[in-house]
C-alpha atoms as a PDB file:
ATOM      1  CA  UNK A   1     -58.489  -4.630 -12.254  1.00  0.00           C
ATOM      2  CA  UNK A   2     -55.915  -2.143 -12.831  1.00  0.00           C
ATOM      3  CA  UNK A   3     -52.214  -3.229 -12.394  1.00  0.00           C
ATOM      4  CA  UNK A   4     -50.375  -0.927  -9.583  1.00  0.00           C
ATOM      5  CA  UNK A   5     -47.008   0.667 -11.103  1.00  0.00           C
ATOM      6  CA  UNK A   6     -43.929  -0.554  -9.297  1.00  0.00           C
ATOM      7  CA  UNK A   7     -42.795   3.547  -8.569  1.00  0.00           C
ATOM      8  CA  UNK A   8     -46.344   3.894  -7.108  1.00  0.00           C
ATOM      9  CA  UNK A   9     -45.887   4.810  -3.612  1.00  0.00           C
ATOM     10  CA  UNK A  10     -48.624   3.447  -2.818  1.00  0.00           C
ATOM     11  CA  UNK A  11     -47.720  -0.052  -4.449  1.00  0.00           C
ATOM     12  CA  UNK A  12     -45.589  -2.981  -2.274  1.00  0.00           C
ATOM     13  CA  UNK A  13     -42.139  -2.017  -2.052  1.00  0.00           C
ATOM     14  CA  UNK A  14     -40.211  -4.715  -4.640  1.00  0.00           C
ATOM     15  CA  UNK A  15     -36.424  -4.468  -2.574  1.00  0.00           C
ATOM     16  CA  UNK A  16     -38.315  -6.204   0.990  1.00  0.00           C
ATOM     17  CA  UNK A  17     -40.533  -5.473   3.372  1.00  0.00           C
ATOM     18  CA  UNK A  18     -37.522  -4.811   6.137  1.00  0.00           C
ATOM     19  CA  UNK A  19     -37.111  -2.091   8.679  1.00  0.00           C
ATOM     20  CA  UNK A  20     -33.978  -0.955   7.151  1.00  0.00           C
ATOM     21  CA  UNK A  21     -31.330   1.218   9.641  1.00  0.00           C
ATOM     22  CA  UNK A  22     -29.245   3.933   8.337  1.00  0.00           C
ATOM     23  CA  UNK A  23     -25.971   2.978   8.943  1.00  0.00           C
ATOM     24  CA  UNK A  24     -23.755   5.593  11.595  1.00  0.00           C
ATOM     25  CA  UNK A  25     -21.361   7.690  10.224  1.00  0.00           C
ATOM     26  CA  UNK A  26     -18.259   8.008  12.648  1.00  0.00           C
ATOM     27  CA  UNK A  27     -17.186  11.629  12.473  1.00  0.00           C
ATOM     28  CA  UNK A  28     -14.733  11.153  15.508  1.00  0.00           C
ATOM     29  CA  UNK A  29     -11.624  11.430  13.532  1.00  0.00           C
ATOM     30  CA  UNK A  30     -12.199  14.560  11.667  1.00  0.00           C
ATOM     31  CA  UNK A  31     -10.293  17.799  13.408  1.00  0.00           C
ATOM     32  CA  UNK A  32     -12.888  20.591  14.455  1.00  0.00           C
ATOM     33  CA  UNK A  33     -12.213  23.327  12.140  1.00  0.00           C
ATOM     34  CA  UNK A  34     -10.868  26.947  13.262  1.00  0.00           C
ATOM     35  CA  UNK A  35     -12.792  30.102  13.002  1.00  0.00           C
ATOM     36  CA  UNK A  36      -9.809  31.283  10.581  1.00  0.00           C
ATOM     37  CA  UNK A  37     -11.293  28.084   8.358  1.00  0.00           C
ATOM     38  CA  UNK A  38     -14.732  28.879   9.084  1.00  0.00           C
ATOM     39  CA  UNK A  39     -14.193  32.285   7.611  1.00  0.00           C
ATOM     40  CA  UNK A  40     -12.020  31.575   4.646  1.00  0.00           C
ATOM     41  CA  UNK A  41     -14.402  28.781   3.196  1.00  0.00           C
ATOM     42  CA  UNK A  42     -16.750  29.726   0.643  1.00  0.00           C
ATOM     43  CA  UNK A  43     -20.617  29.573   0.727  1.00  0.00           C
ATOM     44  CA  UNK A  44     -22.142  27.655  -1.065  1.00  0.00           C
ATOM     45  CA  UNK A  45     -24.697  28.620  -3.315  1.00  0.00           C
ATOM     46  CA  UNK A  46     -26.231  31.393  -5.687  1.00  0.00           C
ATOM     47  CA  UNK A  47     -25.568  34.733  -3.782  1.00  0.00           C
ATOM     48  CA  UNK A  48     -27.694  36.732  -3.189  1.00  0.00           C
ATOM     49  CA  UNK A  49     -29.024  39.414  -5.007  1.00  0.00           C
ATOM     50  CA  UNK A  50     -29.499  42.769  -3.064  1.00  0.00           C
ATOM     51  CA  UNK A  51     -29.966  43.514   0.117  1.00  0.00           C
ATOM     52  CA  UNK A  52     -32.730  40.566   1.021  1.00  0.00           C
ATOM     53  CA  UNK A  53     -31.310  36.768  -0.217  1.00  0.00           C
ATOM     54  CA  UNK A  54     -34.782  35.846  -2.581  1.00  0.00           C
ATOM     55  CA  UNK A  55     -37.152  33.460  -1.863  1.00  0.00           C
ATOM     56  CA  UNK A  56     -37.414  29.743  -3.621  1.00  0.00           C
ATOM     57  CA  UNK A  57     -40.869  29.188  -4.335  1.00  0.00           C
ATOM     58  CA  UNK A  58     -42.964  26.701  -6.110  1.00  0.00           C
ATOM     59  CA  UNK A  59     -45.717  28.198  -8.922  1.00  0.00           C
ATOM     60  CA  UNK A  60     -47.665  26.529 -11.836  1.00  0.00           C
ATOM     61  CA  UNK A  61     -47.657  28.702 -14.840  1.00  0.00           C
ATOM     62  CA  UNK A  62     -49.281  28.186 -18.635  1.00  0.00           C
ATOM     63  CA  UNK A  63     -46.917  26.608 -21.069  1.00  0.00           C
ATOM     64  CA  UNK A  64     -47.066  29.059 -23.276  1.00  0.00           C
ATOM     65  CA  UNK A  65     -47.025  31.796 -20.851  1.00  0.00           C
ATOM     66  CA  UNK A  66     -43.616  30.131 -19.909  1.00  0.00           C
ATOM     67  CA  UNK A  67     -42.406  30.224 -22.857  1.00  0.00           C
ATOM     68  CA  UNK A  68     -42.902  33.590 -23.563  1.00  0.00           C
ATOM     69  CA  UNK A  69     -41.445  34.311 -20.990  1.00  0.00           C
ATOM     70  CA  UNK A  70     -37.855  32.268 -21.618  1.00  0.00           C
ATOM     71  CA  UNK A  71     -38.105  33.689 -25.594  1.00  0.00           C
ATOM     72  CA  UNK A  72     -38.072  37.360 -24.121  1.00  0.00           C
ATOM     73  CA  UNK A  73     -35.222  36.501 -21.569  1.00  0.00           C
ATOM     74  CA  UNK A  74     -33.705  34.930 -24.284  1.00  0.00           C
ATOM     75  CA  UNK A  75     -33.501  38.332 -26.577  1.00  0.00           C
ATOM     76  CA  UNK A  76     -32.735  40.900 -23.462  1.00  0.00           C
ATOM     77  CA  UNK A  77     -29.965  38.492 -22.457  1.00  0.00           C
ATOM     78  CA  UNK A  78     -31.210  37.753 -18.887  1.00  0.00           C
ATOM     79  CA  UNK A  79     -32.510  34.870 -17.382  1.00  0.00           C
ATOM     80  CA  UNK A  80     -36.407  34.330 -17.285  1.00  0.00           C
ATOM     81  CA  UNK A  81     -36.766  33.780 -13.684  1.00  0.00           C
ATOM     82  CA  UNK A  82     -35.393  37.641 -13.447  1.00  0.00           C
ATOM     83  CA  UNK A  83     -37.520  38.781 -15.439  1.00  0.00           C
ATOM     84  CA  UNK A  84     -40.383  37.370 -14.139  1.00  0.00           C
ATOM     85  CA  UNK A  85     -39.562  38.570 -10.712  1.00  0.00           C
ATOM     86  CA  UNK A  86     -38.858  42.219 -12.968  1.00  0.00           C
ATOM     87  CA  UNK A  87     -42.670  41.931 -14.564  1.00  0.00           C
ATOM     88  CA  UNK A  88     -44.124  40.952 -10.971  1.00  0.00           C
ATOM     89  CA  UNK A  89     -42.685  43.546  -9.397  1.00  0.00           C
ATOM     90  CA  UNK A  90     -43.527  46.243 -11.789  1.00  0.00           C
ATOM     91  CA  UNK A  91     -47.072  44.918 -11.364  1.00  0.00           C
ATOM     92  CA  UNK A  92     -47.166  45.223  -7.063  1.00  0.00           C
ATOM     93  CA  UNK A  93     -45.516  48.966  -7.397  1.00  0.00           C
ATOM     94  CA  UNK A  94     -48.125  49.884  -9.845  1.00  0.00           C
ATOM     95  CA  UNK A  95     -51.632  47.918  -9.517  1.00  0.00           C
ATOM     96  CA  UNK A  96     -51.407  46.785  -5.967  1.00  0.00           C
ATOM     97  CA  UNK A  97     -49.957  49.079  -3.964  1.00  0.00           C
END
């Protein structure tokens, strides 16, 4: 029989069984902030680039296609998820459109 890994999520939970309650935050002292505030604080965050903010996605790619990818960012000084977005884009004006 195999032994079940303590991380497994499907293994018994080491810290107690328990219903455990989030404890309450009491926000009742803090001033409401002013729309002069609002406006002069800072977003946080990458900004975005162009007109559209882009969108975080999730992809599996080949190690080695990664890499290539990261070397050739590397030597024109960019970062690889730009140029990645630069190849793919080249690609939809040209072959799928």
């Amino acid at each position: 029989m195999r032994k079940r890994s303590v991380s497994s999520a499907r293994g018994v939970r080491v810290a107690g069984s328990g219903r455990r309650t989030p404890r309450k935050i009491d926000f009742s002292d803090i001033a409401e902030s002013s729309p002069e505030q609002l406006k002069a604080m800072r977003r946080v965050g990458r900004p975005p680039l162009g007109d559209e903010p882009r969108q975080l996605i999730a992809i599996r790619v080949d190690p080695g296609v990664l890499d290539q990818f990261r070397k050739e960012a590397r030597r024109r000084r960019v970062g690889y998820q730009t140029l990645i977005n630069e190849v793919l884009a080249r690609h939809v004006r040209k072959d799928v459109a």
